[in-house]
PDB file of N, CA and C in Angstrom:
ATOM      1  N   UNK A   1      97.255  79.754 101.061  1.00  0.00           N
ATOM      2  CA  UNK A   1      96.565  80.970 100.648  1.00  0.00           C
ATOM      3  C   UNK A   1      95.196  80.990 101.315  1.00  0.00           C
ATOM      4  N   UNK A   2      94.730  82.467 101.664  1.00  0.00           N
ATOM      5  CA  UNK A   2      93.550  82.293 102.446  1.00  0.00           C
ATOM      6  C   UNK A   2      92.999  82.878 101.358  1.00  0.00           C
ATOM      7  N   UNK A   3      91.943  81.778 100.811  1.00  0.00           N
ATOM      8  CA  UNK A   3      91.087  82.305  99.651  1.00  0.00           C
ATOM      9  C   UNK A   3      90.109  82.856 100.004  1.00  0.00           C
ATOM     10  N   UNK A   4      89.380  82.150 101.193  1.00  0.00           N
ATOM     11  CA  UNK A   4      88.251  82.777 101.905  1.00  0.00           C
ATOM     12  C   UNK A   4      88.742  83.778 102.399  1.00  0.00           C
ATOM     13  N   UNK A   5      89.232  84.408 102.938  1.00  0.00           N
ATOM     14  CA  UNK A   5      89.422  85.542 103.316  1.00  0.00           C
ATOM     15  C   UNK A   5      89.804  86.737 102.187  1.00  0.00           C
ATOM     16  N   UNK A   6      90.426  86.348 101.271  1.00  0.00           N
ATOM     17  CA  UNK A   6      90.379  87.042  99.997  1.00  0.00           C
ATOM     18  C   UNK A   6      89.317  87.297  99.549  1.00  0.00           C
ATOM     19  N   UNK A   7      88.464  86.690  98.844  1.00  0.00           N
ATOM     20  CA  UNK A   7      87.154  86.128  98.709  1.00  0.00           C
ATOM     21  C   UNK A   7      86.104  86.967  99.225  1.00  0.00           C
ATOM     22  N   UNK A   8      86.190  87.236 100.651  1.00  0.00           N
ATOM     23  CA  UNK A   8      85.126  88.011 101.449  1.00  0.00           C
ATOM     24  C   UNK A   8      85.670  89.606 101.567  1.00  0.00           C
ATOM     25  N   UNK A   9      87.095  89.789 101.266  1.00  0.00           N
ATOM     26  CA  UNK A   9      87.280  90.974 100.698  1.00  0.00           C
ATOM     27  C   UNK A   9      86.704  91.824  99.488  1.00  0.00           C
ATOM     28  N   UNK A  10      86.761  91.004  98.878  1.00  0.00           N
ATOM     29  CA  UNK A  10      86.581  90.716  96.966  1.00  0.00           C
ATOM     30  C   UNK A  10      85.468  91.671  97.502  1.00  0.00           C
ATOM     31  N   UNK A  11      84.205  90.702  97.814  1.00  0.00           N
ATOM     32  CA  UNK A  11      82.561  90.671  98.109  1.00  0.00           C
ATOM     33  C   UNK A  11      82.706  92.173  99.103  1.00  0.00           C
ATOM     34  N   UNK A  12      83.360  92.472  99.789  1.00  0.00           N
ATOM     35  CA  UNK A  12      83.263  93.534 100.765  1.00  0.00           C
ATOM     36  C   UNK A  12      83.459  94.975  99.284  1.00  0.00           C
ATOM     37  N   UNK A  13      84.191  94.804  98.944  1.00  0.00           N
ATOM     38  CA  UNK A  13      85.125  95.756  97.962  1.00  0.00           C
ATOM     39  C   UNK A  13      83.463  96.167  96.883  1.00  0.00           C
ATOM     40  N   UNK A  14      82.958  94.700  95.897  1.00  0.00           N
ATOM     41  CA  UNK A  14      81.924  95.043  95.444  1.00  0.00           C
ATOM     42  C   UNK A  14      80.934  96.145  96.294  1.00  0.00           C
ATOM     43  N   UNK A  15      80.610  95.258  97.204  1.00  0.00           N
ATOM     44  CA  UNK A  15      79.347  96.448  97.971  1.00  0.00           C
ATOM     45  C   UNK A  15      79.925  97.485  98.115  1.00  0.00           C
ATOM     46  N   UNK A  16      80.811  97.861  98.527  1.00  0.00           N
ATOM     47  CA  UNK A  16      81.380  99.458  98.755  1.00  0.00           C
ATOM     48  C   UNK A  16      81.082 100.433  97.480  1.00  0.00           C
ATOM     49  N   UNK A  17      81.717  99.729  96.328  1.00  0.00           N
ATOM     50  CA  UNK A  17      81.917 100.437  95.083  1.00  0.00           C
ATOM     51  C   UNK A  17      80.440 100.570  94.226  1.00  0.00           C
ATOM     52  N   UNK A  18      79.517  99.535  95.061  1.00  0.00           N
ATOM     53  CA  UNK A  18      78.278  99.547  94.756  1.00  0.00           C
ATOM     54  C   UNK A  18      77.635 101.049  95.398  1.00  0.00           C
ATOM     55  N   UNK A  19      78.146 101.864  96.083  1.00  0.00           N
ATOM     56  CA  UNK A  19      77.289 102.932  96.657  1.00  0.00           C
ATOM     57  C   UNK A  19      78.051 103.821  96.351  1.00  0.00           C
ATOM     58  N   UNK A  20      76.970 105.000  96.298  1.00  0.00           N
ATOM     59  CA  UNK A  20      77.431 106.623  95.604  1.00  0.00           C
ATOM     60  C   UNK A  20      78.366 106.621  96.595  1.00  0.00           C
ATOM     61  N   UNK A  21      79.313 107.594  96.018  1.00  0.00           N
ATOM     62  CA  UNK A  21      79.697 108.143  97.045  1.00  0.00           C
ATOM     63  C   UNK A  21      80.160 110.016  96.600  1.00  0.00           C
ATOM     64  N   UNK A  22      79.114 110.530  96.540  1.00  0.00           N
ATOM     65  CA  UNK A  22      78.488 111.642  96.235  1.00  0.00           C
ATOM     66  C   UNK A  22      78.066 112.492  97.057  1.00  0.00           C
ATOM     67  N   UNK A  23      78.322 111.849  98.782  1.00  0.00           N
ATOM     68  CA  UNK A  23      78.198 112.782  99.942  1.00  0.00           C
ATOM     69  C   UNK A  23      79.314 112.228 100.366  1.00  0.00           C
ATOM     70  N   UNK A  24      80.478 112.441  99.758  1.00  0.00           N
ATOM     71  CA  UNK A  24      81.613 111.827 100.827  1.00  0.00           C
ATOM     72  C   UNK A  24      82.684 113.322 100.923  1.00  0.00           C
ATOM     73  N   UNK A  25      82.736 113.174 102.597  1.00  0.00           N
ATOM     74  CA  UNK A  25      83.127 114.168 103.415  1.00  0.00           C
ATOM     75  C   UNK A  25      84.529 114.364 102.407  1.00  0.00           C
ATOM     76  N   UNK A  26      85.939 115.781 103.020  1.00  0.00           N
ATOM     77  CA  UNK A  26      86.881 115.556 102.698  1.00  0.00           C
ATOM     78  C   UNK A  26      87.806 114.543 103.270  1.00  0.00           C
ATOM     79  N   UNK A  27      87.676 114.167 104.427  1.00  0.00           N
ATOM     80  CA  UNK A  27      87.930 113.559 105.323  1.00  0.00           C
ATOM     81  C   UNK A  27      88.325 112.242 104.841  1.00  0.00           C
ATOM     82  N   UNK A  28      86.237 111.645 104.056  1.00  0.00           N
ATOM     83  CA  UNK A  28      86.046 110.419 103.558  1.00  0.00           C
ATOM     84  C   UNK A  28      87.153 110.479 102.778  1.00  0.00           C
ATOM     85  N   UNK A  29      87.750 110.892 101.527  1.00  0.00           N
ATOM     86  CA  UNK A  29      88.606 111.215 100.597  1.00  0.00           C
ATOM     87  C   UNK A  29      89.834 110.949 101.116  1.00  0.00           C
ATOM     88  N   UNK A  30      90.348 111.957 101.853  1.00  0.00           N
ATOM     89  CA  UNK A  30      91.304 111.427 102.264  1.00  0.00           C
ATOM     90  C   UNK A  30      92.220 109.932 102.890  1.00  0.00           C
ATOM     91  N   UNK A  31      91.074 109.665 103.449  1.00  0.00           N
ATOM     92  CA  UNK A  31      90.918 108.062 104.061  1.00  0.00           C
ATOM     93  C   UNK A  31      91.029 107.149 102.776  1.00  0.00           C
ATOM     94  N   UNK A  32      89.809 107.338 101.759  1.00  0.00           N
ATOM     95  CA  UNK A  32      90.267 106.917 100.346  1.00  0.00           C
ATOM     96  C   UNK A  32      91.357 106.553 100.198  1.00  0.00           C
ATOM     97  N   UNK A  33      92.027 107.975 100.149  1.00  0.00           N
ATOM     98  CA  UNK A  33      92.839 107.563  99.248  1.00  0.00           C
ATOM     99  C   UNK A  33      94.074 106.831  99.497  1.00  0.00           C
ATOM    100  N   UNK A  34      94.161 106.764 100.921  1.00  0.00           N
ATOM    101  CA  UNK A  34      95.326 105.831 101.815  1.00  0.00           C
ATOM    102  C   UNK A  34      94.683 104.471 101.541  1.00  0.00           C
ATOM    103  N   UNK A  35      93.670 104.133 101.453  1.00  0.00           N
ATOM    104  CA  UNK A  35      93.020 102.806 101.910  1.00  0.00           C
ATOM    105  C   UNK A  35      93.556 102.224 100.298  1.00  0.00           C
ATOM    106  N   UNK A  36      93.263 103.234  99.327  1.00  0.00           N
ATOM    107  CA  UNK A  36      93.629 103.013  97.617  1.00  0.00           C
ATOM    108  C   UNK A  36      94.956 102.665  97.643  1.00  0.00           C
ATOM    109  N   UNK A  37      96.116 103.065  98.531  1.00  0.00           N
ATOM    110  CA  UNK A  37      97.480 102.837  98.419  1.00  0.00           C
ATOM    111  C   UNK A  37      97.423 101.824  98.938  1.00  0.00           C
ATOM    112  N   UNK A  38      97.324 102.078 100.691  1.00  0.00           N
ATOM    113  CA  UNK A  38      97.541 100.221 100.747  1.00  0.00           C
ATOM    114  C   UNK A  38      96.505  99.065 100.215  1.00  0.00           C
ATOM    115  N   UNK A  39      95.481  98.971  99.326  1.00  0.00           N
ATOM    116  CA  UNK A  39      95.216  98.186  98.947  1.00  0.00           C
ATOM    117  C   UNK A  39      96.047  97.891  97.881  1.00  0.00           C
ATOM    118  N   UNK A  40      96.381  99.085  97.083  1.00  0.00           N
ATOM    119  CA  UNK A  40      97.440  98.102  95.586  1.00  0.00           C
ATOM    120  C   UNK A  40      98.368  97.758  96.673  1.00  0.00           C
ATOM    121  N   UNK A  41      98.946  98.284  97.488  1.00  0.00           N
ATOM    122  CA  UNK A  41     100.164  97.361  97.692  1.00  0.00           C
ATOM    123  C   UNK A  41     100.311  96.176  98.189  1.00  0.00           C
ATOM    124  N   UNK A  42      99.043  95.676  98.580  1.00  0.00           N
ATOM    125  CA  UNK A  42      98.366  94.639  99.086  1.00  0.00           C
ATOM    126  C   UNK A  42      98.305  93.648  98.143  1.00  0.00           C
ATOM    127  N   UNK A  43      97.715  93.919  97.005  1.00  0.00           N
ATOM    128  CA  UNK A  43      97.691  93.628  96.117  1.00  0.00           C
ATOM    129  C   UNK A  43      98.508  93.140  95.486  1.00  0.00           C
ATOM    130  N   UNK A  44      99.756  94.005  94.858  1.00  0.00           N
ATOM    131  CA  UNK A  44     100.773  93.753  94.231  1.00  0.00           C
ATOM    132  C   UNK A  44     101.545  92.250  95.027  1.00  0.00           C
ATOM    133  N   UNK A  45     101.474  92.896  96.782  1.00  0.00           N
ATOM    134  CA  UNK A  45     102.410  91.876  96.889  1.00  0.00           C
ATOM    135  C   UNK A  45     101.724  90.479  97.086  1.00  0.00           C
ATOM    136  N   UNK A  46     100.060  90.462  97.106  1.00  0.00           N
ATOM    137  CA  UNK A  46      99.361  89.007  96.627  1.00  0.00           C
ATOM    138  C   UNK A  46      99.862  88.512  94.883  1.00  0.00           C
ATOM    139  N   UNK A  47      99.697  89.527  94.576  1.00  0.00           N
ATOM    140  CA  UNK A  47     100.170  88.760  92.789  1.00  0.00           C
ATOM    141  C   UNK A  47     101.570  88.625  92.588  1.00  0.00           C
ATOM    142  N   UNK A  48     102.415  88.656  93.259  1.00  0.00           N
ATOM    143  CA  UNK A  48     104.031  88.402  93.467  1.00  0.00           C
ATOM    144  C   UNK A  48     103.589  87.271  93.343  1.00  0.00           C
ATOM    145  N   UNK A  49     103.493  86.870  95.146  1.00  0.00           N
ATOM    146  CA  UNK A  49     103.346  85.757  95.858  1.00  0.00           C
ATOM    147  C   UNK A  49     102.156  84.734  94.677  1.00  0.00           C
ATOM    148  N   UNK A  50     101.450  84.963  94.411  1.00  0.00           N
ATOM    149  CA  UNK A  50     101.073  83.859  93.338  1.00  0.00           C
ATOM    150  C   UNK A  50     101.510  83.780  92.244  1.00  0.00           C
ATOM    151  N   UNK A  51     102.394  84.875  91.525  1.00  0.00           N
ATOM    152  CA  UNK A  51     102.708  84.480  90.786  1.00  0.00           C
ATOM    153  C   UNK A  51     104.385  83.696  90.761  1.00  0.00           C
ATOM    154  N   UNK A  52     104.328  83.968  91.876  1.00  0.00           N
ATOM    155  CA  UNK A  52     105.935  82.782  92.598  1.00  0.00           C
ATOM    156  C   UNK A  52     106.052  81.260  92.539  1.00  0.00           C
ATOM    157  N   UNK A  53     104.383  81.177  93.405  1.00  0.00           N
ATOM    158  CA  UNK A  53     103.520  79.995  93.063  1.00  0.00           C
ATOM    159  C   UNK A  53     103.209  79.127  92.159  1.00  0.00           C
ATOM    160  N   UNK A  54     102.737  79.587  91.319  1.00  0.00           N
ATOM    161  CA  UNK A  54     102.343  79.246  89.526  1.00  0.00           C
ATOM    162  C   UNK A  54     103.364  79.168  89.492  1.00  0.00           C
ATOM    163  N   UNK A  55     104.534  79.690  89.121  1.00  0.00           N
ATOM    164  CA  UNK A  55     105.435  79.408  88.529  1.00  0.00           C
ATOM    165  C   UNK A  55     105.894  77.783  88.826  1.00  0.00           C
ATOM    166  N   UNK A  56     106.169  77.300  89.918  1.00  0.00           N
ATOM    167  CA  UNK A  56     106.565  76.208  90.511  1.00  0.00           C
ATOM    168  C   UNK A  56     105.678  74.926  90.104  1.00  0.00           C
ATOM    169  N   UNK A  57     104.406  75.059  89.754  1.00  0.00           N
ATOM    170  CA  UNK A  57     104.062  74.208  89.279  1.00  0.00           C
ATOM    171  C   UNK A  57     104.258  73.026  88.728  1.00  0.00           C
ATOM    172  N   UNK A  58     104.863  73.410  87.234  1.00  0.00           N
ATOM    173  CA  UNK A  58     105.135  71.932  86.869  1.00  0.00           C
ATOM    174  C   UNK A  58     106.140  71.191  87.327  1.00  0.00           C
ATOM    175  N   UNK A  59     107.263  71.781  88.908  1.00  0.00           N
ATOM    176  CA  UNK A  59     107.855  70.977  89.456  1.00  0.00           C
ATOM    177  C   UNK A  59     107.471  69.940  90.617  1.00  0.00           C
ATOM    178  N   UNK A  60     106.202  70.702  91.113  1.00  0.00           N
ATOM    179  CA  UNK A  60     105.318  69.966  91.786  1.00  0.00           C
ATOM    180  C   UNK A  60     104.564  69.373  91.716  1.00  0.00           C
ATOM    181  N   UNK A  61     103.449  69.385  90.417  1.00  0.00           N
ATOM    182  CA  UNK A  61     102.743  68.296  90.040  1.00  0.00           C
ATOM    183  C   UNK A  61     102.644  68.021  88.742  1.00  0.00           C
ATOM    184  N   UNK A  62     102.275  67.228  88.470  1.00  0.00           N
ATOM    185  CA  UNK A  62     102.089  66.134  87.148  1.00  0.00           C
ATOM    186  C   UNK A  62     100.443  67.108  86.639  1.00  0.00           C
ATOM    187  N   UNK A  63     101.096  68.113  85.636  1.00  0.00           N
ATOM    188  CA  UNK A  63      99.943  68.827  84.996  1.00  0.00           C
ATOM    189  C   UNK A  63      99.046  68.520  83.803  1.00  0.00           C
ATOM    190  N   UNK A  64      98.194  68.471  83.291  1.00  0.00           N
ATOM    191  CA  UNK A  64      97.528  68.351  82.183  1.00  0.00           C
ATOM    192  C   UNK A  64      96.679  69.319  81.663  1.00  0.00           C
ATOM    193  N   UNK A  65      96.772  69.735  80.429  1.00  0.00           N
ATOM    194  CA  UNK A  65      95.954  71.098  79.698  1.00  0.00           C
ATOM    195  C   UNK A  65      94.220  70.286  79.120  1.00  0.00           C
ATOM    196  N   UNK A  66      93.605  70.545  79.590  1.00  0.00           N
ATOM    197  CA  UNK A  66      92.069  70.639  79.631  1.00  0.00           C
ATOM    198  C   UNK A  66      91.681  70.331  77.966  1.00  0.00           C
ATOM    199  N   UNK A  67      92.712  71.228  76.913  1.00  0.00           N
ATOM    200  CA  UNK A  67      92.424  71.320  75.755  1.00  0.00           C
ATOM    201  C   UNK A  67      93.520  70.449  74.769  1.00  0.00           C
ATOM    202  N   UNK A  68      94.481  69.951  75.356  1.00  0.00           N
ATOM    203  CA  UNK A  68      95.496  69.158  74.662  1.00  0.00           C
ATOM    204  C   UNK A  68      96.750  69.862  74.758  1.00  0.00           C
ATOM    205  N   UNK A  69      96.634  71.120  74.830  1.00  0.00           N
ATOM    206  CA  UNK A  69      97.842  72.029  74.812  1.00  0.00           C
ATOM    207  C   UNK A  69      99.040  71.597  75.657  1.00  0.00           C
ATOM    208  N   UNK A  70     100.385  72.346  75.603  1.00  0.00           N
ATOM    209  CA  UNK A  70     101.810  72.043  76.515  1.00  0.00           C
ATOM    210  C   UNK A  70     101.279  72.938  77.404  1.00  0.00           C
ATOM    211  N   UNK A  71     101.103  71.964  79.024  1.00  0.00           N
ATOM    212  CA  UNK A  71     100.540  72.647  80.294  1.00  0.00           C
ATOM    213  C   UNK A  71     101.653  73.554  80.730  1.00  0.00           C
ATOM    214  N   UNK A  72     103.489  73.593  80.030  1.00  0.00           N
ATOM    215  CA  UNK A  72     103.953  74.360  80.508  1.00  0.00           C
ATOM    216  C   UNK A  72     103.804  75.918  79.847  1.00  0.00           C
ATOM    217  N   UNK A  73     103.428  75.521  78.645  1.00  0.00           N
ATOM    218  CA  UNK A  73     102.848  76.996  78.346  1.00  0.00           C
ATOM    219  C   UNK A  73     102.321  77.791  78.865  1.00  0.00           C
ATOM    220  N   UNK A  74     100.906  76.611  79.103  1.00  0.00           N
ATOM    221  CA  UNK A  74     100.017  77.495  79.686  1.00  0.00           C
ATOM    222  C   UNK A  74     100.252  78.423  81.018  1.00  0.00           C
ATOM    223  N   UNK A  75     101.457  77.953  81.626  1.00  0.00           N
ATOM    224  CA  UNK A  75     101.770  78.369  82.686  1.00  0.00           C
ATOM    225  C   UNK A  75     102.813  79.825  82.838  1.00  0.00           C
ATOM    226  N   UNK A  76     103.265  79.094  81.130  1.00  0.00           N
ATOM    227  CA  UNK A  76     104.227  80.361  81.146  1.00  0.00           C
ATOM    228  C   UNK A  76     103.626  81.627  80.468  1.00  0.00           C
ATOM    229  N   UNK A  77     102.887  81.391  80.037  1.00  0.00           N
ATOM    230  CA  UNK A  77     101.463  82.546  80.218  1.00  0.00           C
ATOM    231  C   UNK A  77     100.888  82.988  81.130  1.00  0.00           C
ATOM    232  N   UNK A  78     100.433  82.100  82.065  1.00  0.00           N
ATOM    233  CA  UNK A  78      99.935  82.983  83.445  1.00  0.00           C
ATOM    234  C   UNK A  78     100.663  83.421  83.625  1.00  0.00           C
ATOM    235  N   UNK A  79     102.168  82.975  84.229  1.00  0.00           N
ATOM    236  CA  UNK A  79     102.874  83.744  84.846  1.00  0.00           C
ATOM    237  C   UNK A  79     103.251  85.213  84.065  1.00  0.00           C
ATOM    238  N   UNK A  80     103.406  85.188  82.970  1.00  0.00           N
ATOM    239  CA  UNK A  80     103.509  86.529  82.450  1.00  0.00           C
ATOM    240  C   UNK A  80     101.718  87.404  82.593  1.00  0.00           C
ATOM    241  N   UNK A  81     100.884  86.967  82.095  1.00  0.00           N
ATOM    242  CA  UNK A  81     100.176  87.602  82.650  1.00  0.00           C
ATOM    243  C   UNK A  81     100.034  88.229  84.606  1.00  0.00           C
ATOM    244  N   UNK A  82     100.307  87.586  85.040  1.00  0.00           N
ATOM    245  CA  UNK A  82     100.545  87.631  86.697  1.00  0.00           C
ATOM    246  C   UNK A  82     101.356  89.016  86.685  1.00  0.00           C
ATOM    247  N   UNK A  83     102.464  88.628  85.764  1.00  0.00           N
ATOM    248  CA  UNK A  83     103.699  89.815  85.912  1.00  0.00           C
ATOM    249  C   UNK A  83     103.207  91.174  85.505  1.00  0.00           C
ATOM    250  N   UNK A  84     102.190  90.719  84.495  1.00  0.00           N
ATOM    251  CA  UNK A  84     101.436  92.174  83.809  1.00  0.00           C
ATOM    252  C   UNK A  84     100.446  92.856  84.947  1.00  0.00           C
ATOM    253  N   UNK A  85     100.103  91.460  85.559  1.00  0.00           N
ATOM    254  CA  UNK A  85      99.120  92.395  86.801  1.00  0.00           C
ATOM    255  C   UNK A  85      99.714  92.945  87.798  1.00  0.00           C
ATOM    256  N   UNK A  86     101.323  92.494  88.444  1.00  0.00           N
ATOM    257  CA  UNK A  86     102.055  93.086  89.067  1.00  0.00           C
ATOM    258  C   UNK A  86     102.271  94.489  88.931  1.00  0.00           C
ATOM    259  N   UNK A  87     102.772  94.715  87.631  1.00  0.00           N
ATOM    260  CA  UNK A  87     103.265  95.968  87.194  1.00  0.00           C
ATOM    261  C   UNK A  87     101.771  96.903  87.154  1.00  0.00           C
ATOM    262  N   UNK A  88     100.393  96.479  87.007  1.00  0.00           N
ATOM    263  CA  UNK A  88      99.392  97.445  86.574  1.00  0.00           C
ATOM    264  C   UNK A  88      99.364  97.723  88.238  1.00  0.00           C
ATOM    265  N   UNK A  89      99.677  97.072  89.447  1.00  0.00           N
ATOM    266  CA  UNK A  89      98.995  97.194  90.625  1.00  0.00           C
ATOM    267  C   UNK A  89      99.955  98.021  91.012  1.00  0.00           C
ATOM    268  N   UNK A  90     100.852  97.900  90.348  1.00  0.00           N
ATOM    269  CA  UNK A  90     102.266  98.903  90.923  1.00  0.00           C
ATOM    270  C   UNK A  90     102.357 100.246  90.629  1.00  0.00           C
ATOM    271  N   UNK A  91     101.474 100.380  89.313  1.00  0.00           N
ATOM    272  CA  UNK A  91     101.182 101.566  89.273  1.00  0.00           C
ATOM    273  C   UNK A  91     100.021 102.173  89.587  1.00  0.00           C
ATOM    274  N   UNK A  92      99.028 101.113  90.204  1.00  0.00           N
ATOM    275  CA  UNK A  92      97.835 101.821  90.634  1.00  0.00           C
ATOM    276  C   UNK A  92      98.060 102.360  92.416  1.00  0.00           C
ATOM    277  N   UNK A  93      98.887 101.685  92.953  1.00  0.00           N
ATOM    278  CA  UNK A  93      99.613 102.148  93.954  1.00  0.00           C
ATOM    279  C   UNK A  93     100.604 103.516  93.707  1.00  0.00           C
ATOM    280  N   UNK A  94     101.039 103.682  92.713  1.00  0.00           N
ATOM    281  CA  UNK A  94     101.143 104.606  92.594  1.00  0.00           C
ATOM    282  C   UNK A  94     100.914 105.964  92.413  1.00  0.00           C
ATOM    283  N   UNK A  95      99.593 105.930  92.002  1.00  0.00           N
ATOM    284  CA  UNK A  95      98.827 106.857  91.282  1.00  0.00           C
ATOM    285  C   UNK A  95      98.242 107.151  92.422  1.00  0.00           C
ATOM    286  N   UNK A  96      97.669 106.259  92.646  1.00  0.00           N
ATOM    287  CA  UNK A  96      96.900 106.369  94.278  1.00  0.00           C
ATOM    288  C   UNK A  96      97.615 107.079  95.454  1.00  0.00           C
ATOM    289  N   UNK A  97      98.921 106.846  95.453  1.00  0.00           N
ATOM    290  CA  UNK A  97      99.945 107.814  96.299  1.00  0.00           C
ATOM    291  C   UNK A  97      99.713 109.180  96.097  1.00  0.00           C
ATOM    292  N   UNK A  98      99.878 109.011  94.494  1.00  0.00           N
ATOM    293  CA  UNK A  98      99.849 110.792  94.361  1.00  0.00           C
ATOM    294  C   UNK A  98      98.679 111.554  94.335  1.00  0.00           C
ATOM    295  N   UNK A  99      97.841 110.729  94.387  1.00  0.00           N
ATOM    296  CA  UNK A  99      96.423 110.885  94.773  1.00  0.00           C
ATOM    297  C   UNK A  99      96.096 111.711  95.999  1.00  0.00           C
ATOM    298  N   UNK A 100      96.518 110.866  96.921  1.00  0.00           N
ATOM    299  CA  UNK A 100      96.533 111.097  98.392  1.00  0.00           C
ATOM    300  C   UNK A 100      97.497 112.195  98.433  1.00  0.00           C
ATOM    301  N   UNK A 101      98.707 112.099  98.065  1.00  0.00           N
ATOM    302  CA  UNK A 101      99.797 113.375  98.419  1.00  0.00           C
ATOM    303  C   UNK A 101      98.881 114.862  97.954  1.00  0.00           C
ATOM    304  N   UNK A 102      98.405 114.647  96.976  1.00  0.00           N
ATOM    305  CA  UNK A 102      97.934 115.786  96.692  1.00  0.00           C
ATOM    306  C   UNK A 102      96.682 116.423  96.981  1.00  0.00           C
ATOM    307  N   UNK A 103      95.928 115.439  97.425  1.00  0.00           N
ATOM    308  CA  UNK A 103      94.395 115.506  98.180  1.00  0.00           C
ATOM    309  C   UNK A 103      94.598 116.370  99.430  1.00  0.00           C
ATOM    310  N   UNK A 104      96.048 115.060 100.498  1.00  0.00           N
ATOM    311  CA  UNK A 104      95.892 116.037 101.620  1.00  0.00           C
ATOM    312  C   UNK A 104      96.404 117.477 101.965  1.00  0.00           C
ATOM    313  N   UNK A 105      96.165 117.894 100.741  1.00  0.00           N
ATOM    314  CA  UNK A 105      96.899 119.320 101.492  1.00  0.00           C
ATOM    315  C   UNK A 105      95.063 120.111 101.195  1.00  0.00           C
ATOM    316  N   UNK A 106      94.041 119.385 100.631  1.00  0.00           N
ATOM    317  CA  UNK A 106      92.607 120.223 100.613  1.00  0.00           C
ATOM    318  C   UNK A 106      92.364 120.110 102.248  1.00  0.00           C
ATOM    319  N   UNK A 107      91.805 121.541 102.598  1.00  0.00           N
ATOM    320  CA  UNK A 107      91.362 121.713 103.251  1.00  0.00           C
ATOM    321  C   UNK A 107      89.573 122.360 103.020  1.00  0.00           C
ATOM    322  N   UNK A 108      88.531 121.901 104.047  1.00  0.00           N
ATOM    323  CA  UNK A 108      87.233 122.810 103.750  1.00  0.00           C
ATOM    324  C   UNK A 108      87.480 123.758 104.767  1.00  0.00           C
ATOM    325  N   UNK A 109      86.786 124.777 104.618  1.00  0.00           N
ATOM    326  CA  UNK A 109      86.918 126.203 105.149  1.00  0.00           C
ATOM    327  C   UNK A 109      85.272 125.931 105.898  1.00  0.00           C
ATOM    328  N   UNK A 110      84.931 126.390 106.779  1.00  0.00           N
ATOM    329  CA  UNK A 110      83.648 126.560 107.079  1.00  0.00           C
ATOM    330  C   UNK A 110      83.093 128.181 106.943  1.00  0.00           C
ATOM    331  N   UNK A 111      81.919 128.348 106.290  1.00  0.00           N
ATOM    332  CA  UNK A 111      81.528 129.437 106.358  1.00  0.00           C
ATOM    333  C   UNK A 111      80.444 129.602 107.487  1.00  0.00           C
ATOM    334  N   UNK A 112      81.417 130.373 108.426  1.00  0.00           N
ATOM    335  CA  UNK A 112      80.259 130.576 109.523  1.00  0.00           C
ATOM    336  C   UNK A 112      78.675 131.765 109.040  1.00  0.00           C
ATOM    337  N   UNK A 113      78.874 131.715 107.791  1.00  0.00           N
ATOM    338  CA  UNK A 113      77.223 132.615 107.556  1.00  0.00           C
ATOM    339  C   UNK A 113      76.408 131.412 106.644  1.00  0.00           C
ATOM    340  N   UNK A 114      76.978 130.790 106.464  1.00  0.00           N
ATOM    341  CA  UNK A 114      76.520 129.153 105.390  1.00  0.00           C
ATOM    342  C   UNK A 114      75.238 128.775 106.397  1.00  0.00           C
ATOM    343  N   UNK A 115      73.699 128.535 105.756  1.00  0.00           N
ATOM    344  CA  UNK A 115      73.199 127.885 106.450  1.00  0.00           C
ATOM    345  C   UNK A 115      73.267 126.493 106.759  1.00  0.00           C
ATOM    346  N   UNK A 116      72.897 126.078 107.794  1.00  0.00           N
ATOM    347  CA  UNK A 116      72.616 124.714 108.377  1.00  0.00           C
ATOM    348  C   UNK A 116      71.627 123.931 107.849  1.00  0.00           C
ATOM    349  N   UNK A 117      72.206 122.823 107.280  1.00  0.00           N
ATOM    350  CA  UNK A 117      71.060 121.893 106.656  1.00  0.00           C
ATOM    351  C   UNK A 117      70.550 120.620 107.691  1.00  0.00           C
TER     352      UNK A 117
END
C-alpha cells in the first residue's frame, strides 16, 4: 500500500476544501463533479482492497488486542465497518454521478450588454 502517496492526497484534498469556492466558473463545476465520481470510485475500490486485507490478518500474524479483548473480533469489526465504508463510498459515487449528469447539461449564456468587470 502506498500510504505516502495516499497520505499526500489526504493533505492535497484538505487544502482544496480549505478554499471558497464561491467564484467557481461552470466549467469549475463541471470538472467537480467528474473529479467527485472518480474519486469515490477510487475510493471505494481502496476500501475493498483493505478491507480484503484486514480481513486476512489473523492468518498471517500472531495478533494481540491492546485492551485484553479477542483480536479476532476486533477485526471482525473493522472489517464490517470497512464494508460500511464501502457501501457509503458507493453511494457517494453515486450521487456524485448524478450530480455531474445533471450539471452538464447547464449551460451560461453570455450577455453581450452585461458589463465587463
Amino acid at each position: 500500500m502506498n500510504i505516502e502517496g495516499f497520505e499526500a492526497g489526504a493533505v492535497t484534498i484538505r487544502e482544496i476544501a480549505g478554499q471558497s469556492a464561491r467564484n467557481a466558473t461552470q466549467d469549475d463545476v463541471y470538472r467537480a463533479g467528474w473529479l467527485f465520481t472518480d474519486a469515490a470510485r477510487s475510493l471505494t475500490q481502496l476500501v475493498e482492497d483493505l478491507r480484503d486485507e484486514v480481513s486476512t490478518f489473523p492468518g498471517r500474524f500472531v495478533l494481540r488486542d491492546d485492551e485484553g479483548a479477542d483480536p479476532a473480533a476486533r477485526i471482525a469489526t473493522a472489517v464490517a465497518e470497512l464494508d460500511a465504508l464501502v457501501r457509503a463510498f458507493a453511494t457517494a459515487q453515486q450521487h456524485a454521478g448524478l450530480f455531474h449528469s445533471a450539471f452538464s447539461h447547464i449551460a451560461v449564456e453570455v450577455d453581450p450588454n452585461a458589463e465587463q468587470q
